[in-house]
PDB file of N, CA and C in Angstrom:
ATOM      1  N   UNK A   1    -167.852-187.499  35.877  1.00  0.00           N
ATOM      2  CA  UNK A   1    -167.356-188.834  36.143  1.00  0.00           C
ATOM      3  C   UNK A   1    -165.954-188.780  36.735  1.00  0.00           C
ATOM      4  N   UNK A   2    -165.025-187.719  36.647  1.00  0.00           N
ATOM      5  CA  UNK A   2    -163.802-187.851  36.490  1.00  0.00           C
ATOM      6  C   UNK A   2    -163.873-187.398  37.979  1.00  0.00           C
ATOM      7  N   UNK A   3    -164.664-186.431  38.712  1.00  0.00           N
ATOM      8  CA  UNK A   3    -164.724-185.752  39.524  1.00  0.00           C
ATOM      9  C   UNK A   3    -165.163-186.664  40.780  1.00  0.00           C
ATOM     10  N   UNK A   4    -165.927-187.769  40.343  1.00  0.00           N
ATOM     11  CA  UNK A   4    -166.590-188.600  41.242  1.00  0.00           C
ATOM     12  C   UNK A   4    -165.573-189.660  41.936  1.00  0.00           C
ATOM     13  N   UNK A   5    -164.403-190.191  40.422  1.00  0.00           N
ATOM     14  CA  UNK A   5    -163.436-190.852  41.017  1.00  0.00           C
ATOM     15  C   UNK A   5    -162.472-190.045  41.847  1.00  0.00           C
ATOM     16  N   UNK A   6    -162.140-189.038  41.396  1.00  0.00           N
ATOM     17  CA  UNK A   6    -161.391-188.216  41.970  1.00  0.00           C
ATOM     18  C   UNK A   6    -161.555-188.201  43.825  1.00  0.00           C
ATOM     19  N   UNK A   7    -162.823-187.883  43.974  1.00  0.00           N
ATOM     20  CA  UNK A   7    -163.454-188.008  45.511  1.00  0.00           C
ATOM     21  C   UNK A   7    -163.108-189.050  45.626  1.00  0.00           C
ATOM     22  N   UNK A   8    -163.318-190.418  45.264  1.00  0.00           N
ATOM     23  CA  UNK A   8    -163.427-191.723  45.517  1.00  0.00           C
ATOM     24  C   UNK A   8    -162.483-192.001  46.271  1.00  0.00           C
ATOM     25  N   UNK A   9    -161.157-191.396  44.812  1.00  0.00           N
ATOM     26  CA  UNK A   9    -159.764-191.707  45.530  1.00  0.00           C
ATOM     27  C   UNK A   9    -158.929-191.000  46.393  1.00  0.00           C
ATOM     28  N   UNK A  10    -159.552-189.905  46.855  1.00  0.00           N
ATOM     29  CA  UNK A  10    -159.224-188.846  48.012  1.00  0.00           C
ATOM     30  C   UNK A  10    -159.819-189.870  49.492  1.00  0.00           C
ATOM     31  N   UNK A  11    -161.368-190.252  49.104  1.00  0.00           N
ATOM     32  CA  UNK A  11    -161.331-191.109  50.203  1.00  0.00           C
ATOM     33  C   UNK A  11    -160.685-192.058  50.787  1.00  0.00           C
ATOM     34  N   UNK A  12    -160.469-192.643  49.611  1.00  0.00           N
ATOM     35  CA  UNK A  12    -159.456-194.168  50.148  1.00  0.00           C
ATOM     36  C   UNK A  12    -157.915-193.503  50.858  1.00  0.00           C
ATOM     37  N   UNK A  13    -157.867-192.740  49.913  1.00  0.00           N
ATOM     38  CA  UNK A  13    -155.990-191.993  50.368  1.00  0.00           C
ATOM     39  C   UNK A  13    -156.308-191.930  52.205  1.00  0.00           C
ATOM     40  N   UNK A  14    -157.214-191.138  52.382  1.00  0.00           N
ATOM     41  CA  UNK A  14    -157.388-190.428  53.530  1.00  0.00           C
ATOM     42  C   UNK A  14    -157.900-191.311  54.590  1.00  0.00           C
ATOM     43  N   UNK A  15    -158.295-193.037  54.341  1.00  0.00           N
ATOM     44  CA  UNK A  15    -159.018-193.632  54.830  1.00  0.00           C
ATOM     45  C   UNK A  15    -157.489-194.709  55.275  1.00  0.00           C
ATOM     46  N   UNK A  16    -157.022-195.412  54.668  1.00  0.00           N
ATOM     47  CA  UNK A  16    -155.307-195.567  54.288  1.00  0.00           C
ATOM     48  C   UNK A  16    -154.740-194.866  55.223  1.00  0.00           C
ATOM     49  N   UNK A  17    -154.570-193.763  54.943  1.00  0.00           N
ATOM     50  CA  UNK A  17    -153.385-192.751  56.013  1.00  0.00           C
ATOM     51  C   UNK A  17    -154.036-192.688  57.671  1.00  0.00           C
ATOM     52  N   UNK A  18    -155.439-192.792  57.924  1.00  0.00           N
ATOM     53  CA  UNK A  18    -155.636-192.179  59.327  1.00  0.00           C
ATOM     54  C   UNK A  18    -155.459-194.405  59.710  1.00  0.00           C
ATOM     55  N   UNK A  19    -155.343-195.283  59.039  1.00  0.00           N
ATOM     56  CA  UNK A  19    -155.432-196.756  59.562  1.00  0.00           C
ATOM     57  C   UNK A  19    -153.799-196.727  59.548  1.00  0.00           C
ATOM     58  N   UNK A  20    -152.996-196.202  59.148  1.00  0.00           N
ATOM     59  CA  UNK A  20    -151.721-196.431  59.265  1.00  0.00           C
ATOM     60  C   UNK A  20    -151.107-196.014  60.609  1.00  0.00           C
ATOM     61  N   UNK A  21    -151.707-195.226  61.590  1.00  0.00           N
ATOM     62  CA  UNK A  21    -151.291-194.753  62.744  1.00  0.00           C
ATOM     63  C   UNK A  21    -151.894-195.572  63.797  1.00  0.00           C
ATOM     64  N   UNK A  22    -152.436-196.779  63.474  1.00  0.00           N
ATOM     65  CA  UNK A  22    -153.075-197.468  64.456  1.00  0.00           C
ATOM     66  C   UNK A  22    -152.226-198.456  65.385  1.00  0.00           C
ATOM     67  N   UNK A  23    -151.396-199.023  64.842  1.00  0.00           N
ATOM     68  CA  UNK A  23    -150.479-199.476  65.585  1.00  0.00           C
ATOM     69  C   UNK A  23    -149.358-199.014  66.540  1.00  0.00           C
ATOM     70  N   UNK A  24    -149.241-197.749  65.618  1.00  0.00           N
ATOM     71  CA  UNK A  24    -147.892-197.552  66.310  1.00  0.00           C
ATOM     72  C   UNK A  24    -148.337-196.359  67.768  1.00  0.00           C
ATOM     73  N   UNK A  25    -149.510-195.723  67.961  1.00  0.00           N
ATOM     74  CA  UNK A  25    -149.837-195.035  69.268  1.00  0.00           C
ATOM     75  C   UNK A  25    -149.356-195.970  70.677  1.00  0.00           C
ATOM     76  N   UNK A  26    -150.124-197.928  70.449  1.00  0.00           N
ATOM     77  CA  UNK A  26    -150.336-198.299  71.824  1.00  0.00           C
ATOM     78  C   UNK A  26    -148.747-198.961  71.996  1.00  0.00           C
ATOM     79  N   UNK A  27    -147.649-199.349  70.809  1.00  0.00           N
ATOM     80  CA  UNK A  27    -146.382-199.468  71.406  1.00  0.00           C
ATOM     81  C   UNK A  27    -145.562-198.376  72.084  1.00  0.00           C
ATOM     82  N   UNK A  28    -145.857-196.851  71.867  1.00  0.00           N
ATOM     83  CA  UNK A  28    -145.052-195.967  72.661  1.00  0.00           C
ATOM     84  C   UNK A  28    -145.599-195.492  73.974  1.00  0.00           C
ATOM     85  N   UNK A  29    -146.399-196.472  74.778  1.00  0.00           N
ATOM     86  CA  UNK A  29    -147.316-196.282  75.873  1.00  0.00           C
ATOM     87  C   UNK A  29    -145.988-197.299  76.583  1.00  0.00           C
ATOM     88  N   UNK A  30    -146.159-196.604  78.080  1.00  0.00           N
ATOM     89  CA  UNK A  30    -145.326-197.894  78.881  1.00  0.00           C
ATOM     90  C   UNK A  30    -146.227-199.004  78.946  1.00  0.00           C
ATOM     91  N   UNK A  31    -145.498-199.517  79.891  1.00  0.00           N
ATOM     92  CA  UNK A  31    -146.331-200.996  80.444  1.00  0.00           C
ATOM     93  C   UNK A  31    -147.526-201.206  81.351  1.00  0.00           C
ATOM     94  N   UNK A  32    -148.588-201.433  80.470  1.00  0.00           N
ATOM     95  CA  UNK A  32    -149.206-201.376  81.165  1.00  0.00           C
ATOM     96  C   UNK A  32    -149.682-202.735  82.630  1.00  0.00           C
ATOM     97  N   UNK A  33    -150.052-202.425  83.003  1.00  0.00           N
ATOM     98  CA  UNK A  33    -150.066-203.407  84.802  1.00  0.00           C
ATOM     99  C   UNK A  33    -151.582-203.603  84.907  1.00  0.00           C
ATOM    100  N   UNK A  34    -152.179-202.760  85.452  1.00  0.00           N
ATOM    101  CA  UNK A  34    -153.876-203.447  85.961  1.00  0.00           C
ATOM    102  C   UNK A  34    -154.891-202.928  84.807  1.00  0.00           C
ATOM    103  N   UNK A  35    -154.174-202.064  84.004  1.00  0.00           N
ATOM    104  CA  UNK A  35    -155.327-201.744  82.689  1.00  0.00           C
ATOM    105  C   UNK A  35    -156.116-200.167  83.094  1.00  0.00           C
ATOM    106  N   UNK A  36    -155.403-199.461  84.338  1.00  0.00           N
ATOM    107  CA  UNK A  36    -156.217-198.266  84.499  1.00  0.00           C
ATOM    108  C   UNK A  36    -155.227-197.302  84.840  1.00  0.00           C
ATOM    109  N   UNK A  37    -154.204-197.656  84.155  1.00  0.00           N
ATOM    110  CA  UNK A  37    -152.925-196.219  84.009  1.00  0.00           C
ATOM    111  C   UNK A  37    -153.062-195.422  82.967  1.00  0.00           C
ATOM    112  N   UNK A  38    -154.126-195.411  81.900  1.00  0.00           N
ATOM    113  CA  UNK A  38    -154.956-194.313  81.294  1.00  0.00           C
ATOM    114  C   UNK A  38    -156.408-194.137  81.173  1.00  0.00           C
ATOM    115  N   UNK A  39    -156.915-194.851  82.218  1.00  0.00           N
ATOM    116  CA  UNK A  39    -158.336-194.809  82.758  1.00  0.00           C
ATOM    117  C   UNK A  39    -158.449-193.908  83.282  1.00  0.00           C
ATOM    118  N   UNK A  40    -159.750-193.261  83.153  1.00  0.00           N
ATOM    119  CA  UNK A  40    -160.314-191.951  83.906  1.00  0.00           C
ATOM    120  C   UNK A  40    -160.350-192.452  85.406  1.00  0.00           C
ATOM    121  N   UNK A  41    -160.805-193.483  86.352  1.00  0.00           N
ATOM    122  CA  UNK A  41    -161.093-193.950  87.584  1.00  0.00           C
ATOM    123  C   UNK A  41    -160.098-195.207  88.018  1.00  0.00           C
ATOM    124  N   UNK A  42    -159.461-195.315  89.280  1.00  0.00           N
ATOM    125  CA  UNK A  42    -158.676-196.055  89.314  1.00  0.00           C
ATOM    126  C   UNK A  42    -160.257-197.232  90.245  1.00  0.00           C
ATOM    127  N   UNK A  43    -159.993-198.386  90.162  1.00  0.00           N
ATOM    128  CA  UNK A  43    -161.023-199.442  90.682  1.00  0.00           C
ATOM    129  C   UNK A  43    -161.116-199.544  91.913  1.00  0.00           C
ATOM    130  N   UNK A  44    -162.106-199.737  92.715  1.00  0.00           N
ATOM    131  CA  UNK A  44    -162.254-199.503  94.054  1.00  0.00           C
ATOM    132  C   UNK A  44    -162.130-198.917  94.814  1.00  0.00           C
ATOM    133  N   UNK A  45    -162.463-197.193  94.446  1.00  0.00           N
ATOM    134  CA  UNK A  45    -162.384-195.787  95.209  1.00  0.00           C
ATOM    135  C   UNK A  45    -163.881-195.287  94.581  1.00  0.00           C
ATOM    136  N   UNK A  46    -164.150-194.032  95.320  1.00  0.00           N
ATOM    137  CA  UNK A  46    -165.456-193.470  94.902  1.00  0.00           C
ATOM    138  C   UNK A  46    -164.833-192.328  94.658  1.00  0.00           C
ATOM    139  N   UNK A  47    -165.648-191.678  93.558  1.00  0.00           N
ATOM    140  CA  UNK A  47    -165.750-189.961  93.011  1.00  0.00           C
ATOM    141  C   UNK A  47    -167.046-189.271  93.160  1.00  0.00           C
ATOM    142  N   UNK A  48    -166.714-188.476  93.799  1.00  0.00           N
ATOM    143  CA  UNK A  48    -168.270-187.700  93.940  1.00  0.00           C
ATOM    144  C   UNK A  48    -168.002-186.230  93.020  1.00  0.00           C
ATOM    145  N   UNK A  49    -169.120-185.995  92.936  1.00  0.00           N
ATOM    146  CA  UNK A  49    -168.851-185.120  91.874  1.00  0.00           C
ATOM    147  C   UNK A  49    -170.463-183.943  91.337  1.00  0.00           C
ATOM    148  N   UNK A  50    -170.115-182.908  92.249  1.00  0.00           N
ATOM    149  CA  UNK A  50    -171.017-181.649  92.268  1.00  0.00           C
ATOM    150  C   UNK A  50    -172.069-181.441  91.190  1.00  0.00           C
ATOM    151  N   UNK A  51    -173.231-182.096  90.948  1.00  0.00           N
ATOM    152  CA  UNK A  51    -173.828-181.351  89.894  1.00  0.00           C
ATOM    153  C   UNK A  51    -174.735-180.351  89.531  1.00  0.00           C
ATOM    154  N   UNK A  52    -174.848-179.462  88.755  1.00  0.00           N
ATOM    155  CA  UNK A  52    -176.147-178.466  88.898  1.00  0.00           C
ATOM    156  C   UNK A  52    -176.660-178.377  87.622  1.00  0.00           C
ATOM    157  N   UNK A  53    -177.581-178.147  87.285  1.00  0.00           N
ATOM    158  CA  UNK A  53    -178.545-178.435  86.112  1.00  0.00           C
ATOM    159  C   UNK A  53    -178.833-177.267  85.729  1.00  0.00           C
ATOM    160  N   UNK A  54    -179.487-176.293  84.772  1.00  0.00           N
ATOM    161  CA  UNK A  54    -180.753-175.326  84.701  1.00  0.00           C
ATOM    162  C   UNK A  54    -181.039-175.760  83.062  1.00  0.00           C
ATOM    163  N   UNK A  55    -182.413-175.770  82.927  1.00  0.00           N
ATOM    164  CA  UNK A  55    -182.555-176.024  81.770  1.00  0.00           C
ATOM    165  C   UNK A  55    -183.959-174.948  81.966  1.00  0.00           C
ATOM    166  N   UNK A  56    -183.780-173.791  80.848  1.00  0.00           N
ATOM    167  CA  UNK A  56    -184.684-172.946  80.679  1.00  0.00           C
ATOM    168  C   UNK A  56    -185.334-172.892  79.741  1.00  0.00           C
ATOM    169  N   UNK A  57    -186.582-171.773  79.279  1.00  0.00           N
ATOM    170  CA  UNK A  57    -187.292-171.734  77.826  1.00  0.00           C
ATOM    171  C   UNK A  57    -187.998-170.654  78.022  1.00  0.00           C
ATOM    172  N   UNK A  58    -187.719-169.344  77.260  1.00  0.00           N
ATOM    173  CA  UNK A  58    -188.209-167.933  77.261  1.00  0.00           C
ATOM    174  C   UNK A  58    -189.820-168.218  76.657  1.00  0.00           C
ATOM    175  N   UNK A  59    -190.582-167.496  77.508  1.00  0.00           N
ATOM    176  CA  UNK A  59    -192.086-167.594  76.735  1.00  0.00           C
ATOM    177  C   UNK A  59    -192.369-166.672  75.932  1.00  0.00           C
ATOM    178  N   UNK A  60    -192.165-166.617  74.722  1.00  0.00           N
ATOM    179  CA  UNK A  60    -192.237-165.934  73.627  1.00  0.00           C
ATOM    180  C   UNK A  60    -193.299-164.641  73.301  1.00  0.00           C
ATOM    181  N   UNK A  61    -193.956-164.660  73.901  1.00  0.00           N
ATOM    182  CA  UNK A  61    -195.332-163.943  74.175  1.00  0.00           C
ATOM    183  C   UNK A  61    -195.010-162.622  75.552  1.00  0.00           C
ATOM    184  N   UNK A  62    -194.198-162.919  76.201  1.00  0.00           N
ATOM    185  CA  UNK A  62    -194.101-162.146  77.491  1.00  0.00           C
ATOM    186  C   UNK A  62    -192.382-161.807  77.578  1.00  0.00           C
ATOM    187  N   UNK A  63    -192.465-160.834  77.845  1.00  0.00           N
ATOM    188  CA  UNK A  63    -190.551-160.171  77.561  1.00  0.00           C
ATOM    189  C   UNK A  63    -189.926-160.463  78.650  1.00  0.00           C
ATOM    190  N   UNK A  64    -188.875-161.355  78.851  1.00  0.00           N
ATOM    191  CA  UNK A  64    -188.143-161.389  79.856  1.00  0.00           C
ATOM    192  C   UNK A  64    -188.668-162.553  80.634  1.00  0.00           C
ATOM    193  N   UNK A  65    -189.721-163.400  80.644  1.00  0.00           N
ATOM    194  CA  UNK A  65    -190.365-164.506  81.258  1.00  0.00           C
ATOM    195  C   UNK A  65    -190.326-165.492  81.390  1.00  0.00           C
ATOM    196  N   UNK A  66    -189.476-166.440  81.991  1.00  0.00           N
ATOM    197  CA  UNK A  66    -188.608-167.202  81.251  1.00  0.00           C
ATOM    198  C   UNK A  66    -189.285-168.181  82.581  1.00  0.00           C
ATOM    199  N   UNK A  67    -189.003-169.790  82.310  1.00  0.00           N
ATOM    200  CA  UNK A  67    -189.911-170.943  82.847  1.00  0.00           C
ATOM    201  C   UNK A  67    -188.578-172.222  82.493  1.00  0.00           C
ATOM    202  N   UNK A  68    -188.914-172.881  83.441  1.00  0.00           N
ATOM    203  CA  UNK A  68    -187.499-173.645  83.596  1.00  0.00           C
ATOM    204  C   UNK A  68    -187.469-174.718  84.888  1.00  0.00           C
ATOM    205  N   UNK A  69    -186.370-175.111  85.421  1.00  0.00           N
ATOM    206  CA  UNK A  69    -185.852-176.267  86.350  1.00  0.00           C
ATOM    207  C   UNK A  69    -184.718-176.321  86.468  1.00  0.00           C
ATOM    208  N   UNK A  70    -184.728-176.245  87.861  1.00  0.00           N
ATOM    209  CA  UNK A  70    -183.175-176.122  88.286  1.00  0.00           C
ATOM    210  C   UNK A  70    -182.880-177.570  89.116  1.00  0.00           C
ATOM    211  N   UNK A  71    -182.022-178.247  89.135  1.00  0.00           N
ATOM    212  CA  UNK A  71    -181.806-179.614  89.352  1.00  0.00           C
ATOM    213  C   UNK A  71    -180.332-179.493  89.636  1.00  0.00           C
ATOM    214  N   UNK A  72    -180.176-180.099  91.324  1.00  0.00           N
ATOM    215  CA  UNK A  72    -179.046-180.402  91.959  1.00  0.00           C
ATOM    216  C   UNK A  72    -178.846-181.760  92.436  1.00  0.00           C
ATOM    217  N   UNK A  73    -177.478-181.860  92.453  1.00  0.00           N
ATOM    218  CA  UNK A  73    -177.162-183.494  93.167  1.00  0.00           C
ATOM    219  C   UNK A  73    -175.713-184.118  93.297  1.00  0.00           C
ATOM    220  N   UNK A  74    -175.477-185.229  93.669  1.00  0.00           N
ATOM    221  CA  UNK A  74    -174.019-185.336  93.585  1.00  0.00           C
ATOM    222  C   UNK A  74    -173.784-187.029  92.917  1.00  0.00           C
ATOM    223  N   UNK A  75    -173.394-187.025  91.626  1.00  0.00           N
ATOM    224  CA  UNK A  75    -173.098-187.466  90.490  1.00  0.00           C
ATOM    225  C   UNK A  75    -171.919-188.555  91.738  1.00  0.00           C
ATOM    226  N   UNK A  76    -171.790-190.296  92.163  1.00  0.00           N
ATOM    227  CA  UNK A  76    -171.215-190.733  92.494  1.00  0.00           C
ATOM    228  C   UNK A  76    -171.239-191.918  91.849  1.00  0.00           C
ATOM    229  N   UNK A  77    -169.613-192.244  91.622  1.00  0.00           N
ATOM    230  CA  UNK A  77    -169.024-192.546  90.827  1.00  0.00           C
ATOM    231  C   UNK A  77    -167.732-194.163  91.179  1.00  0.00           C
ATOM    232  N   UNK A  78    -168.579-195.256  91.196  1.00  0.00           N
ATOM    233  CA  UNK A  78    -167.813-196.357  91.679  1.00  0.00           C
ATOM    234  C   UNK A  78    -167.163-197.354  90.809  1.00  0.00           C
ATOM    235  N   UNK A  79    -166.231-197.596  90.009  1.00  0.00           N
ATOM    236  CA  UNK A  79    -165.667-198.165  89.466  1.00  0.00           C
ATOM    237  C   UNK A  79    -165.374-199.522  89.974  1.00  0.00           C
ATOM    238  N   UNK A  80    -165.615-200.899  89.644  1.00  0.00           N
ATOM    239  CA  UNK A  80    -165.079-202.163  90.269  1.00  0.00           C
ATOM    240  C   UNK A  80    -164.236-202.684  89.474  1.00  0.00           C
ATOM    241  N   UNK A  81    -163.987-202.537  88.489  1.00  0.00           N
ATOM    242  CA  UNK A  81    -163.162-203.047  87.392  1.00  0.00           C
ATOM    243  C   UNK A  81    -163.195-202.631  86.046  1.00  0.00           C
ATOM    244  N   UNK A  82    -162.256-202.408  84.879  1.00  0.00           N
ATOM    245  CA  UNK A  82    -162.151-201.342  83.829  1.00  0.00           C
ATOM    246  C   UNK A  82    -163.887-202.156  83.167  1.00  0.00           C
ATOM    247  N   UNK A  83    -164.584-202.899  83.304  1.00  0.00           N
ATOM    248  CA  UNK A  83    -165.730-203.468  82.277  1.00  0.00           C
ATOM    249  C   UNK A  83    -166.953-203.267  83.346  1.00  0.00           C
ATOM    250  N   UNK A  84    -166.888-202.729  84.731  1.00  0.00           N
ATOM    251  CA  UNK A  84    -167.935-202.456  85.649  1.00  0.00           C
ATOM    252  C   UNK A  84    -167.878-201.302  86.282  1.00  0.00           C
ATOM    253  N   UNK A  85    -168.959-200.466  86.215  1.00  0.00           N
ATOM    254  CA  UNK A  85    -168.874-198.993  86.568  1.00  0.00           C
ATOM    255  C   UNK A  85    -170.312-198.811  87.334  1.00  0.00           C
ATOM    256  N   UNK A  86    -170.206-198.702  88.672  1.00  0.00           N
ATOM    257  CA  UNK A  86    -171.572-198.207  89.277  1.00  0.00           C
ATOM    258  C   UNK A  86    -171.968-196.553  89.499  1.00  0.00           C
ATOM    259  N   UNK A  87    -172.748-195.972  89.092  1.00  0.00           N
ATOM    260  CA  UNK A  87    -173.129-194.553  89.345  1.00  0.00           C
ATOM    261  C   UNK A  87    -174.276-194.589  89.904  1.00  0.00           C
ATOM    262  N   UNK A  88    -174.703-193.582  90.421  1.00  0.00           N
ATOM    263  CA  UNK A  88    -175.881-192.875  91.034  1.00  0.00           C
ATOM    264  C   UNK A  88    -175.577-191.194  91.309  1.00  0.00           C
ATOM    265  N   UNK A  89    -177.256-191.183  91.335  1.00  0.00           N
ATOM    266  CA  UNK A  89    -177.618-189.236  91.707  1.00  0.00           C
ATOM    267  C   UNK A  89    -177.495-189.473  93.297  1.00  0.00           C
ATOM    268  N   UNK A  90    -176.944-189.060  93.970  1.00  0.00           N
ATOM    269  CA  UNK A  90    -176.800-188.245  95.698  1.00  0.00           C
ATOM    270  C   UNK A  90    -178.070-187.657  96.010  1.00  0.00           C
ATOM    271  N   UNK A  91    -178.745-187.571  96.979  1.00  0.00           N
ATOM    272  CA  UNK A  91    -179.287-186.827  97.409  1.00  0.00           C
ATOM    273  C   UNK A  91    -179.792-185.949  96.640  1.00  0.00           C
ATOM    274  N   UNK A  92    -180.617-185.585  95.319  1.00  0.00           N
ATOM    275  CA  UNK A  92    -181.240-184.547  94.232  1.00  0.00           C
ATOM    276  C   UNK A  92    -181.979-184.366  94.558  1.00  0.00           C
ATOM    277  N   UNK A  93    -182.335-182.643  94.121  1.00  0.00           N
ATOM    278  CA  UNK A  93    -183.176-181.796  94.230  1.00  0.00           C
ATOM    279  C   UNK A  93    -183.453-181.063  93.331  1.00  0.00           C
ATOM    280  N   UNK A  94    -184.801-180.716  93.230  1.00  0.00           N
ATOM    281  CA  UNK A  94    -185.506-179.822  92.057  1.00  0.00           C
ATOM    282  C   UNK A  94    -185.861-178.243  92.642  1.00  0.00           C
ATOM    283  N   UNK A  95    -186.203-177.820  91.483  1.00  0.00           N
ATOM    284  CA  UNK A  95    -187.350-176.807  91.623  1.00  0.00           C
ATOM    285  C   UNK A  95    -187.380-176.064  90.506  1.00  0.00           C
ATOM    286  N   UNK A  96    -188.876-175.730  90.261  1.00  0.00           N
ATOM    287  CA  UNK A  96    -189.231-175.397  88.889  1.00  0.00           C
ATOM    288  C   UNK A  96    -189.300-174.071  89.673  1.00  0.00           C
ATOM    289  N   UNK A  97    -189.430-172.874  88.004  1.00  0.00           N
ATOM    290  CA  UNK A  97    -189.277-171.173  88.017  1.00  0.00           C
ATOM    291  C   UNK A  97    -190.292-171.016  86.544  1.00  0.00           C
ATOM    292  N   UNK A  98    -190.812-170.041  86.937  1.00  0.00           N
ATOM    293  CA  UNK A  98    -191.868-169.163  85.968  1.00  0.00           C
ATOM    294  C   UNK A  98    -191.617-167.785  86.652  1.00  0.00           C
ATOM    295  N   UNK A  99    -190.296-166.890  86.606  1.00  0.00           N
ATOM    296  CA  UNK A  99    -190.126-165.637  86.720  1.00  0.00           C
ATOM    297  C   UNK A  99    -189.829-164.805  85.680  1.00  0.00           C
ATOM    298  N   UNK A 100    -189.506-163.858  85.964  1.00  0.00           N
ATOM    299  CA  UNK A 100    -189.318-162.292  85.563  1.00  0.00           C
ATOM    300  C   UNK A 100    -187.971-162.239  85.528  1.00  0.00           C
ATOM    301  N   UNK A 101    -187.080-162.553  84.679  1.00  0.00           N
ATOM    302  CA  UNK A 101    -185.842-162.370  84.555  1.00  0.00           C
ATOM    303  C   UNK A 101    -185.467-161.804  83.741  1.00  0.00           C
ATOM    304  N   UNK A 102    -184.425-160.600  84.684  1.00  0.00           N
ATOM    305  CA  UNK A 102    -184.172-159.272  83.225  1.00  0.00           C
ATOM    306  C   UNK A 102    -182.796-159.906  82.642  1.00  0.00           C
ATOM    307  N   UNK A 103    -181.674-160.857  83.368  1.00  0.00           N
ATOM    308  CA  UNK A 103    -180.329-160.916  82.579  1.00  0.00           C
ATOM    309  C   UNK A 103    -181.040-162.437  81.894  1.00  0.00           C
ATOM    310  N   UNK A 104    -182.131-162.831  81.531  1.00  0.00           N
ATOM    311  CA  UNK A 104    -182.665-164.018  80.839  1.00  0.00           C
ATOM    312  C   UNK A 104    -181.493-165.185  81.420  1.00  0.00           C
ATOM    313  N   UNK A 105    -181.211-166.194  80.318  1.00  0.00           N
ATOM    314  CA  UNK A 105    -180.632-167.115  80.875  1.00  0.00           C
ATOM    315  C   UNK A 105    -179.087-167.135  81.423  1.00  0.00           C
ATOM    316  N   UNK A 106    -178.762-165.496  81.545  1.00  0.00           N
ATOM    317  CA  UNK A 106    -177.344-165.389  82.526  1.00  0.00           C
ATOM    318  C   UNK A 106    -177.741-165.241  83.713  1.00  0.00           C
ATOM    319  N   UNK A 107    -179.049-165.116  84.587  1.00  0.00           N
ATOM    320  CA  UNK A 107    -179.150-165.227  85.325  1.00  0.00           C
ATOM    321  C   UNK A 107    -179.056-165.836  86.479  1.00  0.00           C
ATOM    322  N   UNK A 108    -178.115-165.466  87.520  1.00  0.00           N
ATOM    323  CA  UNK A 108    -177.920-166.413  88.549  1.00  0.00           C
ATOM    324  C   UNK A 108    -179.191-166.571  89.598  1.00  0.00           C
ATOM    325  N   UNK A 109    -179.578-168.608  89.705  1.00  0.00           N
ATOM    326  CA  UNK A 109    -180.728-169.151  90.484  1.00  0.00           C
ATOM    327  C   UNK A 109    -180.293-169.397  92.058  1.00  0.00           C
ATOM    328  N   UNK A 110    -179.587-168.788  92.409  1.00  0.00           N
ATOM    329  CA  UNK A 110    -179.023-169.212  93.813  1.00  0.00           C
ATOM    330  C   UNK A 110    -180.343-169.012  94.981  1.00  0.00           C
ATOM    331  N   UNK A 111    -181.269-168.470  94.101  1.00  0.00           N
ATOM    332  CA  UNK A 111    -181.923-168.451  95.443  1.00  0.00           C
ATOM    333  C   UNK A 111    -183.364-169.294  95.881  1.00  0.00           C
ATOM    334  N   UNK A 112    -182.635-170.305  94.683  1.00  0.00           N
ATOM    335  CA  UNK A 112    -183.761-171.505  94.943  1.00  0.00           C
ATOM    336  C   UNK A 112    -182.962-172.186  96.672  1.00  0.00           C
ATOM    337  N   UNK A 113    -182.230-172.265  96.814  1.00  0.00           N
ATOM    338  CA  UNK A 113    -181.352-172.803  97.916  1.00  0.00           C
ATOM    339  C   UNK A 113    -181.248-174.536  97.799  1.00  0.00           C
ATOM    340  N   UNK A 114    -181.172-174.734  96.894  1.00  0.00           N
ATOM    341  CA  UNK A 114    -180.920-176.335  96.347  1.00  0.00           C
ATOM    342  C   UNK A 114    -179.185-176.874  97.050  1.00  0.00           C
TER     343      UNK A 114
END
């Protein structure tokens, strides 16, 4: 019983101390102006942004045999305002693999030509 309050009141302590820092982070910020001077995207520019995929799965039965999908594209990235965010995939491309791979999933797929 003693052990249960004990937790209880470790929680509250610890629940208390991390709400006490809540205020004081957003007064030592400057001023903020349009709301995206610590936004990842400033509003009305595009980000494009390289993507490559591999998602593999060794066939358990056969040594080194590994079966998978390799997936390319370009991740673009339109911001209109900090509450509206448009994305899309670019131009993507696939291609599935059922090979013989001796470095398994360190293996470099470059020669799908994606």
């Amino acid at each position: 019983m003693i052990a249960k309050l004990l937790l209880l009141t470790l929680v509250g302590v610890c629940t208390a101390y991390q709400y006490s820092y809540e205020y004081e982070f957003p007064a030592s910020r400057p001023f903020n102006q349009t709301g995206f001077e610590f936004g990842a995207w400033e509003p009305n520019r595009e980000y494009v942004y390289n993507v490559t995929t591999k998602t593999m799965t060794a066939l358990p039965d056969l040594e080194d045999y590994w079966t998978g999908i390799v997936t390319h594209g370009y991740l673009v990235i339109r911001p209109k305002d900090h509450n509206y965010v448009v994305a899309y995939i670019d131009r993507p491309t696939y291609a599935t693999f059922n090979e013989y791979l001796p470095r398994g999933y360190r293996t470099e797929l470059s020669h799908f030509n994606l």
